[in-house]
N, C-alpha and C. Protein backbone atom coordinates (compact mmCIF):
# COMPACT_ATOMS: atom_id res chain seq x y z
N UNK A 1 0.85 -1.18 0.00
CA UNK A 1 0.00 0.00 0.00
C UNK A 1 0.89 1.24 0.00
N UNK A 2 0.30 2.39 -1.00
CA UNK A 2 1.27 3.31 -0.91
C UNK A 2 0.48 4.50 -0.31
N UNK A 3 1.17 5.19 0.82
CA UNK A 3 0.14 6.13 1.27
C UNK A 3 0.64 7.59 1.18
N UNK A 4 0.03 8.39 0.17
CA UNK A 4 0.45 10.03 0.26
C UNK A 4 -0.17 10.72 1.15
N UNK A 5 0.82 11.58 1.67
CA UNK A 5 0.56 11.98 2.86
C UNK A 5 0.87 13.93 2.65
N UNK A 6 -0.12 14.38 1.87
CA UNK A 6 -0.63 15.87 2.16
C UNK A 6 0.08 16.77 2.52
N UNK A 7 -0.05 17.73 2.58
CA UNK A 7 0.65 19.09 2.75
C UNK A 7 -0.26 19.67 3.57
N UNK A 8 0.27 21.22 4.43
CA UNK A 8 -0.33 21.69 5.52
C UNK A 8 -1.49 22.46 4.74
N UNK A 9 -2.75 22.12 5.06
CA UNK A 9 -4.16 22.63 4.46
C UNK A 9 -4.46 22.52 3.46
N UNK A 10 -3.95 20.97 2.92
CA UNK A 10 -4.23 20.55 1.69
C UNK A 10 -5.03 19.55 2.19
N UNK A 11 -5.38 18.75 1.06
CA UNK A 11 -6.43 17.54 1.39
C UNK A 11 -5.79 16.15 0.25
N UNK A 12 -6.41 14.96 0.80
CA UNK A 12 -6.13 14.02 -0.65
C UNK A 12 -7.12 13.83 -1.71
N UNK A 13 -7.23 15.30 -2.08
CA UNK A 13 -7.49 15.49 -3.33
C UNK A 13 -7.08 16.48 -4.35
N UNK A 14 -6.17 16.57 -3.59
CA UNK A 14 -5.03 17.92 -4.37
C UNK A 14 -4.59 17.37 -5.71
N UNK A 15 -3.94 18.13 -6.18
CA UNK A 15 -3.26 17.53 -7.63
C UNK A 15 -2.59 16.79 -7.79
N UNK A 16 -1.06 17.08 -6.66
CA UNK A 16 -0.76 15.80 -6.40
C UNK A 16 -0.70 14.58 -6.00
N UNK A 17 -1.59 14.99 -5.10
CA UNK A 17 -2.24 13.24 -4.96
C UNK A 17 -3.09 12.61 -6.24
N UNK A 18 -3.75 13.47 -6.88
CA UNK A 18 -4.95 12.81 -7.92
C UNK A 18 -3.74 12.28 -9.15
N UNK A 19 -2.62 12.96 -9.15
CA UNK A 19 -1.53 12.71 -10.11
C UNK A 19 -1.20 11.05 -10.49
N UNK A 20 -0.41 10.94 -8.36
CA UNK A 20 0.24 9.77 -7.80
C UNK A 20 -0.87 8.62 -8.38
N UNK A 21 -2.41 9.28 -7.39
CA UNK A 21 -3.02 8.34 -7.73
C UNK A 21 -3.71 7.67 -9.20
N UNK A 22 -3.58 8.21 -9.91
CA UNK A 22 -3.46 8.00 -11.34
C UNK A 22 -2.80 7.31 -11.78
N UNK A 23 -1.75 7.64 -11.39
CA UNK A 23 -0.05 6.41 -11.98
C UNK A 23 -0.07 5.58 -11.33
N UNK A 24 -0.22 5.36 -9.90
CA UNK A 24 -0.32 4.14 -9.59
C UNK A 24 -1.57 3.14 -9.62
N UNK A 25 -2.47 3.92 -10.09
CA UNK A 25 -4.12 3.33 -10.44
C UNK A 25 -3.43 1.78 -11.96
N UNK A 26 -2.87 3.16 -12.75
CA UNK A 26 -2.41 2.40 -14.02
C UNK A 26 -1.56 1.59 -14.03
N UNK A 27 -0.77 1.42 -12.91
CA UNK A 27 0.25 0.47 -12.31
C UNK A 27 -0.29 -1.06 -11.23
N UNK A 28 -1.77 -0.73 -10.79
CA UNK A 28 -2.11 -1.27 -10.29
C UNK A 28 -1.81 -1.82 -9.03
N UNK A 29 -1.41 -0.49 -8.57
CA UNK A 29 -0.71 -0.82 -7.19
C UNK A 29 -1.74 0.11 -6.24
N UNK A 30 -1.66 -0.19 -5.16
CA UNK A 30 -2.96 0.27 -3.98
C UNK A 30 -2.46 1.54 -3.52
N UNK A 31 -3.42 2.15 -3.19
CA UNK A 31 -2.39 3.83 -3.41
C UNK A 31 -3.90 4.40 -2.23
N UNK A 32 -3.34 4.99 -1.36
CA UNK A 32 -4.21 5.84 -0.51
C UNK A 32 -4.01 7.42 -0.68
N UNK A 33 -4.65 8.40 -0.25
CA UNK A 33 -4.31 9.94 0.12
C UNK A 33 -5.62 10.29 0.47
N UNK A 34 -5.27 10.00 2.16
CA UNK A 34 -6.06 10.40 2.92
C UNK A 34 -6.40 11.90 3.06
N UNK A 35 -7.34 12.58 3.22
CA UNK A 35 -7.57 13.58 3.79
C UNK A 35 -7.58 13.94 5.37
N UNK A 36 -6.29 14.38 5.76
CA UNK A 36 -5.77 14.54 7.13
C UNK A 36 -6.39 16.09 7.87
N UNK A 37 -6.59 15.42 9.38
CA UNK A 37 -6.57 16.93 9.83
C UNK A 37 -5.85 17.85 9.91
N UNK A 38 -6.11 18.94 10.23
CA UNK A 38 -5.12 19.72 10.53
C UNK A 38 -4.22 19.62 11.69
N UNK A 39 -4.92 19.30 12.68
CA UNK A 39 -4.78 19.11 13.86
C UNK A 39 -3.47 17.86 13.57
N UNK A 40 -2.25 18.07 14.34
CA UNK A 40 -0.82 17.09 14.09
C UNK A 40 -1.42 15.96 14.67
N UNK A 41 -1.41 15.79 16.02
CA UNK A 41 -2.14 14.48 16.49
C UNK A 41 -3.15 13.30 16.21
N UNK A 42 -4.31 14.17 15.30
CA UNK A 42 -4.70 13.48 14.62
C UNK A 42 -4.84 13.09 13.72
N UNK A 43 -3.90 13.61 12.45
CA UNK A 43 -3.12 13.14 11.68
C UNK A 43 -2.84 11.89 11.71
N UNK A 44 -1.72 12.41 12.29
CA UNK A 44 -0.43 10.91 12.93
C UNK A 44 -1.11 10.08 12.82
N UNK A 45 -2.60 10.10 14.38
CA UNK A 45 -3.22 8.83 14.47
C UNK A 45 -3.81 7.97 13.28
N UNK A 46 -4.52 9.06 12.73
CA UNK A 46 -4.73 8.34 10.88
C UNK A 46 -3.77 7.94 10.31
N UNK A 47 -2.75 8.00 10.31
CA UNK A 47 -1.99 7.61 9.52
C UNK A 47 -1.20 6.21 10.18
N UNK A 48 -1.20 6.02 11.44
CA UNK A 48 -0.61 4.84 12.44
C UNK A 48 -1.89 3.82 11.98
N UNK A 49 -2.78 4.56 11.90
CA UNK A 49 -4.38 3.35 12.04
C UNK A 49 -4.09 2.37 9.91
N UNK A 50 -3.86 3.68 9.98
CA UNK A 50 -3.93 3.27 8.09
C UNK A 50 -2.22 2.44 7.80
N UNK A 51 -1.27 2.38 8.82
CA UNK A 51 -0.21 1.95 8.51
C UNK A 51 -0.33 0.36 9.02
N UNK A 52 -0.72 0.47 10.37
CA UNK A 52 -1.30 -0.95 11.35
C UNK A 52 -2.26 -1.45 10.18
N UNK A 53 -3.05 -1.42 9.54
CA UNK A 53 -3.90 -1.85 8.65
C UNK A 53 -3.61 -2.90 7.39
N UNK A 54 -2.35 -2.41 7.27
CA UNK A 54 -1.89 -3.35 5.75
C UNK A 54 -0.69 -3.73 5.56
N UNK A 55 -0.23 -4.58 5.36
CA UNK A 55 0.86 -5.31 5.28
C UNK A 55 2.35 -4.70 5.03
N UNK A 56 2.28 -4.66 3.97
CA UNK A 56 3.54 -3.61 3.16
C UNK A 56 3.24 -2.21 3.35
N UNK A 57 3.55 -1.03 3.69
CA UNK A 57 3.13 -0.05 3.55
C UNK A 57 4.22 0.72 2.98
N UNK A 58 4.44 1.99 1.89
CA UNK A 58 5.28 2.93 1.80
C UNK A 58 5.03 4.38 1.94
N UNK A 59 5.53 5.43 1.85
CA UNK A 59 4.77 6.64 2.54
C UNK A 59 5.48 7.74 1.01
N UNK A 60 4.60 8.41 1.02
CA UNK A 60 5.27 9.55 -0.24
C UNK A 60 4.51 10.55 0.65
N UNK A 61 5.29 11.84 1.02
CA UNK A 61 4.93 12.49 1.76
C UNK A 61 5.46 14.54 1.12
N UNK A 62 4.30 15.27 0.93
CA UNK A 62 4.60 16.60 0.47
C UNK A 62 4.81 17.29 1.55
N UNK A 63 5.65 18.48 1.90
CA UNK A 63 5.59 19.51 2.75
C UNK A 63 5.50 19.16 3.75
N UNK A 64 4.51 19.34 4.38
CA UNK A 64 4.20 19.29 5.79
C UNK A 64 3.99 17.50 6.20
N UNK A 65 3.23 17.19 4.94
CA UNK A 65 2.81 15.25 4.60
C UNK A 65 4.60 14.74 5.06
N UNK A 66 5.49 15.71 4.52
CA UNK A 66 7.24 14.62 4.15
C UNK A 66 7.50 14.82 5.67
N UNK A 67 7.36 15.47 6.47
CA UNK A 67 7.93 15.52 7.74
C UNK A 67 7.39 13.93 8.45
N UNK A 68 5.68 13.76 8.35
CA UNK A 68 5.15 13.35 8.90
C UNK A 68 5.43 11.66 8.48
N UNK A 69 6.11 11.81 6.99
CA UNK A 69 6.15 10.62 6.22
C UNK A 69 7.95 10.10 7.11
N UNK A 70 8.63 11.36 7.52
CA UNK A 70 9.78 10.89 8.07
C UNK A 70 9.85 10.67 8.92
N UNK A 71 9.27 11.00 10.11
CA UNK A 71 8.89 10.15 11.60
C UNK A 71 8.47 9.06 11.34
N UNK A 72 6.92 8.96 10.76
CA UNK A 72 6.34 7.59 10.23
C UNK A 72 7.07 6.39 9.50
N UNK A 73 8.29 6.82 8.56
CA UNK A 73 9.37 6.29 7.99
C UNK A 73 10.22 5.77 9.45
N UNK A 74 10.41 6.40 10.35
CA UNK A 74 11.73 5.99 11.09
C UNK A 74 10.92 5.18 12.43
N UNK A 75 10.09 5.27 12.69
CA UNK A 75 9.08 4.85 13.80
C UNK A 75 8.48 2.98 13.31
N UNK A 76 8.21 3.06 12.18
CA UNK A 76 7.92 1.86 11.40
C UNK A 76 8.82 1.29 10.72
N UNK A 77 9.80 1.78 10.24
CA UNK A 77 10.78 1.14 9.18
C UNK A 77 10.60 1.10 7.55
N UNK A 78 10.00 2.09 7.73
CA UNK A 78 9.41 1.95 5.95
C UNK A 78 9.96 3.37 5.01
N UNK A 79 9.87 2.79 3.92
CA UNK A 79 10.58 3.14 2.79
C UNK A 79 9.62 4.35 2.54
N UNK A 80 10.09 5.57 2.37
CA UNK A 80 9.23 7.26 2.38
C UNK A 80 9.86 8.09 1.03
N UNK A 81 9.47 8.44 0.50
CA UNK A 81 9.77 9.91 -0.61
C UNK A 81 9.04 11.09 -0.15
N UNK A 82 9.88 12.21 0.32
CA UNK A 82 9.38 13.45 0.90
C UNK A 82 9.80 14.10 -0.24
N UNK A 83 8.69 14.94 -0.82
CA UNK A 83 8.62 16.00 -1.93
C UNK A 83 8.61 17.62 -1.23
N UNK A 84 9.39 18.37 -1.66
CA UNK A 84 10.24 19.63 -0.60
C UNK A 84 9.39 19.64 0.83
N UNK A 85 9.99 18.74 1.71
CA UNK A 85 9.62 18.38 3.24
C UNK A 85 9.63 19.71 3.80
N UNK A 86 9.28 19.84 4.67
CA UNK A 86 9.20 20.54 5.76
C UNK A 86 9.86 20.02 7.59
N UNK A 87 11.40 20.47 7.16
CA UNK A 87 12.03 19.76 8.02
C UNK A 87 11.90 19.82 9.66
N UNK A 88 10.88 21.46 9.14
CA UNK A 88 10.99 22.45 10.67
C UNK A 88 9.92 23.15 11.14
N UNK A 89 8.75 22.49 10.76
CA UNK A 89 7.75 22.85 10.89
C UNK A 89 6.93 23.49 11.76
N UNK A 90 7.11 22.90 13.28
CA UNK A 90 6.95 23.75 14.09
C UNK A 90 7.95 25.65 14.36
N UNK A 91 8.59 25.86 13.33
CA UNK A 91 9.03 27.13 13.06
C UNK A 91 8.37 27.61 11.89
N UNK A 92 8.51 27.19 10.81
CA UNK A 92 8.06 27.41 9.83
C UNK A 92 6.41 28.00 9.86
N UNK A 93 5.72 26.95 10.43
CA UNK A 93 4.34 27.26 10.21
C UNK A 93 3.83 28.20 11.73
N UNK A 94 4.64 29.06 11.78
CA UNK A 94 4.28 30.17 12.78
C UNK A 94 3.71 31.13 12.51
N UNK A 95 4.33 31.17 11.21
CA UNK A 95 3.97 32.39 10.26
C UNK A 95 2.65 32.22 9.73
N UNK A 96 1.92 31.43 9.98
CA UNK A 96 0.67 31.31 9.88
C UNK A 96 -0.21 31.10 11.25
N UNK A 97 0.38 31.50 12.46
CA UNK A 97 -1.02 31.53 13.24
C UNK A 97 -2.23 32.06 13.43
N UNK A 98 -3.03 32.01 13.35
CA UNK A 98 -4.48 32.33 13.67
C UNK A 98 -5.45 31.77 12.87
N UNK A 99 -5.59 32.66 11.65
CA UNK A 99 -6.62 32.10 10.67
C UNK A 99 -6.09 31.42 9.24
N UNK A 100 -5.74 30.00 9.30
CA UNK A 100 -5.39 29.38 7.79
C UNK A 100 -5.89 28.69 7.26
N UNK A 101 -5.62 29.38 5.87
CA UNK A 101 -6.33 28.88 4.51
C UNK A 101 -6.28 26.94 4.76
N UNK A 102 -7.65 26.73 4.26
CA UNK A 102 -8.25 25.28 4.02
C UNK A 102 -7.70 25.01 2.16
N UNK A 103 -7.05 24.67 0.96
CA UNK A 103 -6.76 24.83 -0.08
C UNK A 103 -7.77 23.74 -0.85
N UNK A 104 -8.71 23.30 0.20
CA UNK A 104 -10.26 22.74 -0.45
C UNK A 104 -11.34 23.24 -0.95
N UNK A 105 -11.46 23.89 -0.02
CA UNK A 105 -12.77 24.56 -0.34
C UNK A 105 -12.30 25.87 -0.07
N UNK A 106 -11.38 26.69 0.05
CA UNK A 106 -10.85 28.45 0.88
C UNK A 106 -11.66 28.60 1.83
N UNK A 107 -12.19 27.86 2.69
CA UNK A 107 -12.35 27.86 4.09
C UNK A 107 -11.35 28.00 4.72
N UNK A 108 -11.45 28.87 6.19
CA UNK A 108 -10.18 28.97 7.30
C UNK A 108 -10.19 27.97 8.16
N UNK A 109 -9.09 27.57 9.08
CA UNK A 109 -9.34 26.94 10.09
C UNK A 109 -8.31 27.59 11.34
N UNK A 110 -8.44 27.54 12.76
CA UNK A 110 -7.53 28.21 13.93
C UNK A 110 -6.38 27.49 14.29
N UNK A 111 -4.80 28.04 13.71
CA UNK A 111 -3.71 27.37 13.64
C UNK A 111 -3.41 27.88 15.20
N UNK A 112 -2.98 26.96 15.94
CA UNK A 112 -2.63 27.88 16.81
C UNK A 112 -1.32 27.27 17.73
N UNK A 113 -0.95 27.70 18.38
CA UNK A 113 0.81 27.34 19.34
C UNK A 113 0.60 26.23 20.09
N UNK A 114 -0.59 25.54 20.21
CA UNK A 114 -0.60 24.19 20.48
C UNK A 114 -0.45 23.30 19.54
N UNK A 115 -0.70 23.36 18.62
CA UNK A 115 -0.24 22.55 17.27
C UNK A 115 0.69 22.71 16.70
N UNK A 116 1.76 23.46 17.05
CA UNK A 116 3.36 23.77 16.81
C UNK A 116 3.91 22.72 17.90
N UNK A 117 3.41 23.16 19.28
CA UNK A 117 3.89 22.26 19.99
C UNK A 117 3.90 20.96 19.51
N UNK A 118 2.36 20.64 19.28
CA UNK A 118 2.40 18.79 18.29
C UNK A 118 3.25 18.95 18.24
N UNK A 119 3.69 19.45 16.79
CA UNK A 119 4.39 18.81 15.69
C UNK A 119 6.21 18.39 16.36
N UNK A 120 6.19 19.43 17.43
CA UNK A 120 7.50 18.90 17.95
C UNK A 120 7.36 17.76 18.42
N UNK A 121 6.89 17.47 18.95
CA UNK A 121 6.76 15.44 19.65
C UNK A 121 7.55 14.64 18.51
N UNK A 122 7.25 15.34 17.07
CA UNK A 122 6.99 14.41 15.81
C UNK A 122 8.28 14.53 15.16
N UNK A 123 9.42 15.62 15.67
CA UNK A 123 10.33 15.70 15.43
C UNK A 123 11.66 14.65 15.44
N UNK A 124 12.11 14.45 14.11
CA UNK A 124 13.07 13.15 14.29
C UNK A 124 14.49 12.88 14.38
N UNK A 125 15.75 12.05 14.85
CA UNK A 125 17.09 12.80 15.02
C UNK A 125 17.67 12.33 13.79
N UNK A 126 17.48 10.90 13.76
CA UNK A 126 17.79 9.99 12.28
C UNK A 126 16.75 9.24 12.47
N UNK A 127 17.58 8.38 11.21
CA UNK A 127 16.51 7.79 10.53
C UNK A 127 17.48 6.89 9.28
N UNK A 128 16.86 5.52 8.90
CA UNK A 128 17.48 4.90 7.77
C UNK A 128 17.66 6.02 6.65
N UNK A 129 18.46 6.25 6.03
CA UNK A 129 18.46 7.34 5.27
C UNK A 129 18.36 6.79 3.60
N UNK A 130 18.72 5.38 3.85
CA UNK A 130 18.75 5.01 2.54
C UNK A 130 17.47 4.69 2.33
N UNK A 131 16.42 4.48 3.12
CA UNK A 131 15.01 4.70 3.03
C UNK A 131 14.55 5.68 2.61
N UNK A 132 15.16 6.42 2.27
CA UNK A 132 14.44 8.03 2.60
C UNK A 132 15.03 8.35 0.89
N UNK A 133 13.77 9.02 -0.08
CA UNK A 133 14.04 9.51 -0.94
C UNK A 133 14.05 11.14 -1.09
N UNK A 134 14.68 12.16 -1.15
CA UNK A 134 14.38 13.48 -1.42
C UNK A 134 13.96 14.02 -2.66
N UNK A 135 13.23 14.68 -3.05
CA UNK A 135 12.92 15.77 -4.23
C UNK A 135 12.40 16.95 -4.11
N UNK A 136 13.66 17.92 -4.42
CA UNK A 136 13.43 19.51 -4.07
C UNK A 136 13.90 19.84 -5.08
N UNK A 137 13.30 20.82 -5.39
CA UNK A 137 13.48 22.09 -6.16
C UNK A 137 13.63 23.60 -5.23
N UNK A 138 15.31 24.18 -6.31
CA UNK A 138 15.41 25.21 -5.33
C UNK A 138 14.58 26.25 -5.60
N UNK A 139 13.52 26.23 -6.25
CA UNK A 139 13.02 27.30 -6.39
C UNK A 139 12.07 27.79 -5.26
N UNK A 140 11.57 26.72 -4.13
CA UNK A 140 10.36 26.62 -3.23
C UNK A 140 10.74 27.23 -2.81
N UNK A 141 9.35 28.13 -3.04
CA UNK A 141 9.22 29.67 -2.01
C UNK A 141 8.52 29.60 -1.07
N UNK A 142 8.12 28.81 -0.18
CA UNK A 142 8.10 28.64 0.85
C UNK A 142 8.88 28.11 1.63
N UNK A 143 9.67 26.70 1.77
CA UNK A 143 10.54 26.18 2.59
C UNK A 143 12.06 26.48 2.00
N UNK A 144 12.75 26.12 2.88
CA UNK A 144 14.40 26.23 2.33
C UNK A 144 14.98 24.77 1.86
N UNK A 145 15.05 24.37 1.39
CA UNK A 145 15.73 22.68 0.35
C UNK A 145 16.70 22.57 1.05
N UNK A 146 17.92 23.51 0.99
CA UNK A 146 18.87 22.80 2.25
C UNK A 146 18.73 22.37 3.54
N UNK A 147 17.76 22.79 4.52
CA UNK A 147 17.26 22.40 5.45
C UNK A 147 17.37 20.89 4.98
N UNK A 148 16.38 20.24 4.19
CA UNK A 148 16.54 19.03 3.86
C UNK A 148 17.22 17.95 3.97
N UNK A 149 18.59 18.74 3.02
CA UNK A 149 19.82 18.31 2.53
C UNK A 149 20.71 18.07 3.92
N UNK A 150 20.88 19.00 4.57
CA UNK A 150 21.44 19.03 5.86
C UNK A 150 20.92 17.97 6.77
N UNK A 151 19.89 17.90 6.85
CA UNK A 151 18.92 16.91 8.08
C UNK A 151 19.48 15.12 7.02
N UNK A 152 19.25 15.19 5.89
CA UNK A 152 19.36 13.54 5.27
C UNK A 152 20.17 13.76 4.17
N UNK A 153 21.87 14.06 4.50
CA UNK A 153 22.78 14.00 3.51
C UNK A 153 23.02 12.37 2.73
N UNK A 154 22.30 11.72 3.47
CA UNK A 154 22.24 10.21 2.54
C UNK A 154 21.10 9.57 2.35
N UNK A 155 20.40 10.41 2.34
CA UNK A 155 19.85 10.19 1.54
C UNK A 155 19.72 10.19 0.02
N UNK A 156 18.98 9.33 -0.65
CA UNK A 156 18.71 9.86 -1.94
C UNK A 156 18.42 10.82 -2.72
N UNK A 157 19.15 11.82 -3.23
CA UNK A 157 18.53 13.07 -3.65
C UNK A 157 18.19 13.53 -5.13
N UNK A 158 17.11 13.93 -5.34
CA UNK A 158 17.24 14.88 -6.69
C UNK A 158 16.93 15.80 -6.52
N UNK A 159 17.61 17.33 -6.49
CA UNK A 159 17.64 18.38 -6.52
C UNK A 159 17.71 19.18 -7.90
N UNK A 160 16.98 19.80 -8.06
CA UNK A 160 16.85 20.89 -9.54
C UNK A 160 16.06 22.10 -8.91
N UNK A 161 17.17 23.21 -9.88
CA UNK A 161 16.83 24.23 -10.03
C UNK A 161 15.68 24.36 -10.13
N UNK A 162 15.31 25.48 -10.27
CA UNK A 162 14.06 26.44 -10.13
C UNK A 162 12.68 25.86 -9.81
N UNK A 163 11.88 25.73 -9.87
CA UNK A 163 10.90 25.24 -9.52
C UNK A 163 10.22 25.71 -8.97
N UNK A 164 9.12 25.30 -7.85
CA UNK A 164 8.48 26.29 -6.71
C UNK A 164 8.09 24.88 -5.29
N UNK A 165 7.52 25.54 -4.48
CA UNK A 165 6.52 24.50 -3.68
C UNK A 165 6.01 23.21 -3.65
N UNK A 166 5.37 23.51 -4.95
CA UNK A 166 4.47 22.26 -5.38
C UNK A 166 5.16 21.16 -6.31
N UNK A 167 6.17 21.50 -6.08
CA UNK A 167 7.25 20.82 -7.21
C UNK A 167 6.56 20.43 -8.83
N UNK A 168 7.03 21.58 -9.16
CA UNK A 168 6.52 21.79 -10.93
C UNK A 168 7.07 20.34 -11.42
N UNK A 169 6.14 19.45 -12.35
CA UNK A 169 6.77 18.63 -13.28
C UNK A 169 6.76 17.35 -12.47
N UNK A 170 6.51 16.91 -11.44
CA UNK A 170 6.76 15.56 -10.50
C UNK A 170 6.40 14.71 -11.55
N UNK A 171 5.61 14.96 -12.82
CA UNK A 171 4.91 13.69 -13.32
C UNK A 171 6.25 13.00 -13.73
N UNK A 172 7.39 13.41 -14.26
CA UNK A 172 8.69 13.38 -14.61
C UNK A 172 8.98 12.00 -13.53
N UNK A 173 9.02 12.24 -12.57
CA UNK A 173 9.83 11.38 -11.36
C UNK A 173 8.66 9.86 -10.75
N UNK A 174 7.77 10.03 -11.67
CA UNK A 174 6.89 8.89 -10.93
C UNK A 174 7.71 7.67 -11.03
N UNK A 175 8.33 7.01 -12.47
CA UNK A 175 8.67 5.72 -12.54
C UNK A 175 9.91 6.11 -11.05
N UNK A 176 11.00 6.88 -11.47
CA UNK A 176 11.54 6.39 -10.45
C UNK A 176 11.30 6.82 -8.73
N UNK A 177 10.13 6.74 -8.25
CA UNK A 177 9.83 7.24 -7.05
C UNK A 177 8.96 5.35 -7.16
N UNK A 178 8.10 5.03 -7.98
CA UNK A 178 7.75 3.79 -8.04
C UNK A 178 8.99 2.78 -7.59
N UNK A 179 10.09 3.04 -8.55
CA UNK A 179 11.17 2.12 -8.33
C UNK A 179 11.88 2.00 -6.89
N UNK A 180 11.79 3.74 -6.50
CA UNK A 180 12.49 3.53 -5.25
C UNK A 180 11.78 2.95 -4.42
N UNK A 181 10.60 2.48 -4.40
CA UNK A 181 9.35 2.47 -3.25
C UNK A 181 9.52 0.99 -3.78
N UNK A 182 9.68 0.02 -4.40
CA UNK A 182 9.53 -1.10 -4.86
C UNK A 182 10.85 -2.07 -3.94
């Protein structure tokens, strides 16, 4: 089972998930992207419930999803691709407290310094690294890519220029994100 794991106020029905799940529809491989809360805790728990559930599991994880995919990666032992992670999240997403965008419907929801706290619990020191796939682009204007690089220098990396966030072009990297996950 392959489970994508969302970005902060995204849902699994974003693009990139409808992408993944496409290619791996046509591949015929079992492919989840849950729609997670916001809330870190209960996240996680969805995602522990949906990992306990099935046999093989692998994790492809965006942004805020790759952090969660790298605890979940090092806690279970399973093989993860974080697409420009979010290494530092409880800093990062400060800059959004109070009222944040839902990217479902542009509904808000209340971010607030208890859910920073979460996300620290969730914070990881290592981790198999050769488990761990990276793909950043330096162009993401939101997070910093070296952060990344620094936290999992052995990991697997593909790094390219320019780009943004959402990592322009992923359709490019499916076979080998399939391969690495295989």
């Amino acid at each position: 089972m392959i489970i994508y794991i969302h970005g902060f106020g995204s849902h699994g029905l974003g693009s990139k998930a409808n992408a993944f799940r496409t290619y791996f529809k046509s591949k015929r491989e079992p492919f989840l992207a849950p729609s997670l809360s916001y809330i870190p805790d209960l996240a996680i728990q969805t995602l522990e419930e949906l990992i306990m559930s099935y046999e093989s599991v692998k994790l492809i994880g965006s942004s805020l999803g790759g952090f969660y995919a790298l605890y979940l990666a090092k806690k279970y032992g399973l093989k993860a691709v974080l697409i420009n992670p979010s290494i530092y999240p409880h800093i990062t997403l400060k800059r959004v407290l109070g009222e944040a965008p839902s990217f479902y419907d542009e509904s808000h929801f209340a971010w607030m310094e208890l859910h920073l706290d979460m996300l620290q619990k969730y914070e990881t020191d290592s981790t198999v690294q050769e488990d761990i796939m990276l793909l950043l682009q330096k162009g993401d204007e939101t997070l910093d890519y070296k952060e990344a690089l620094t936290k999992l220098p052995n990991a697997k990396q593909i790094v390219e220029e320019g780009g943004s966030h959402s990592f322009d072009g992923i359709e490019r990297y499916f076979d080998e994100v399939a391969d690495f996950l295989d």
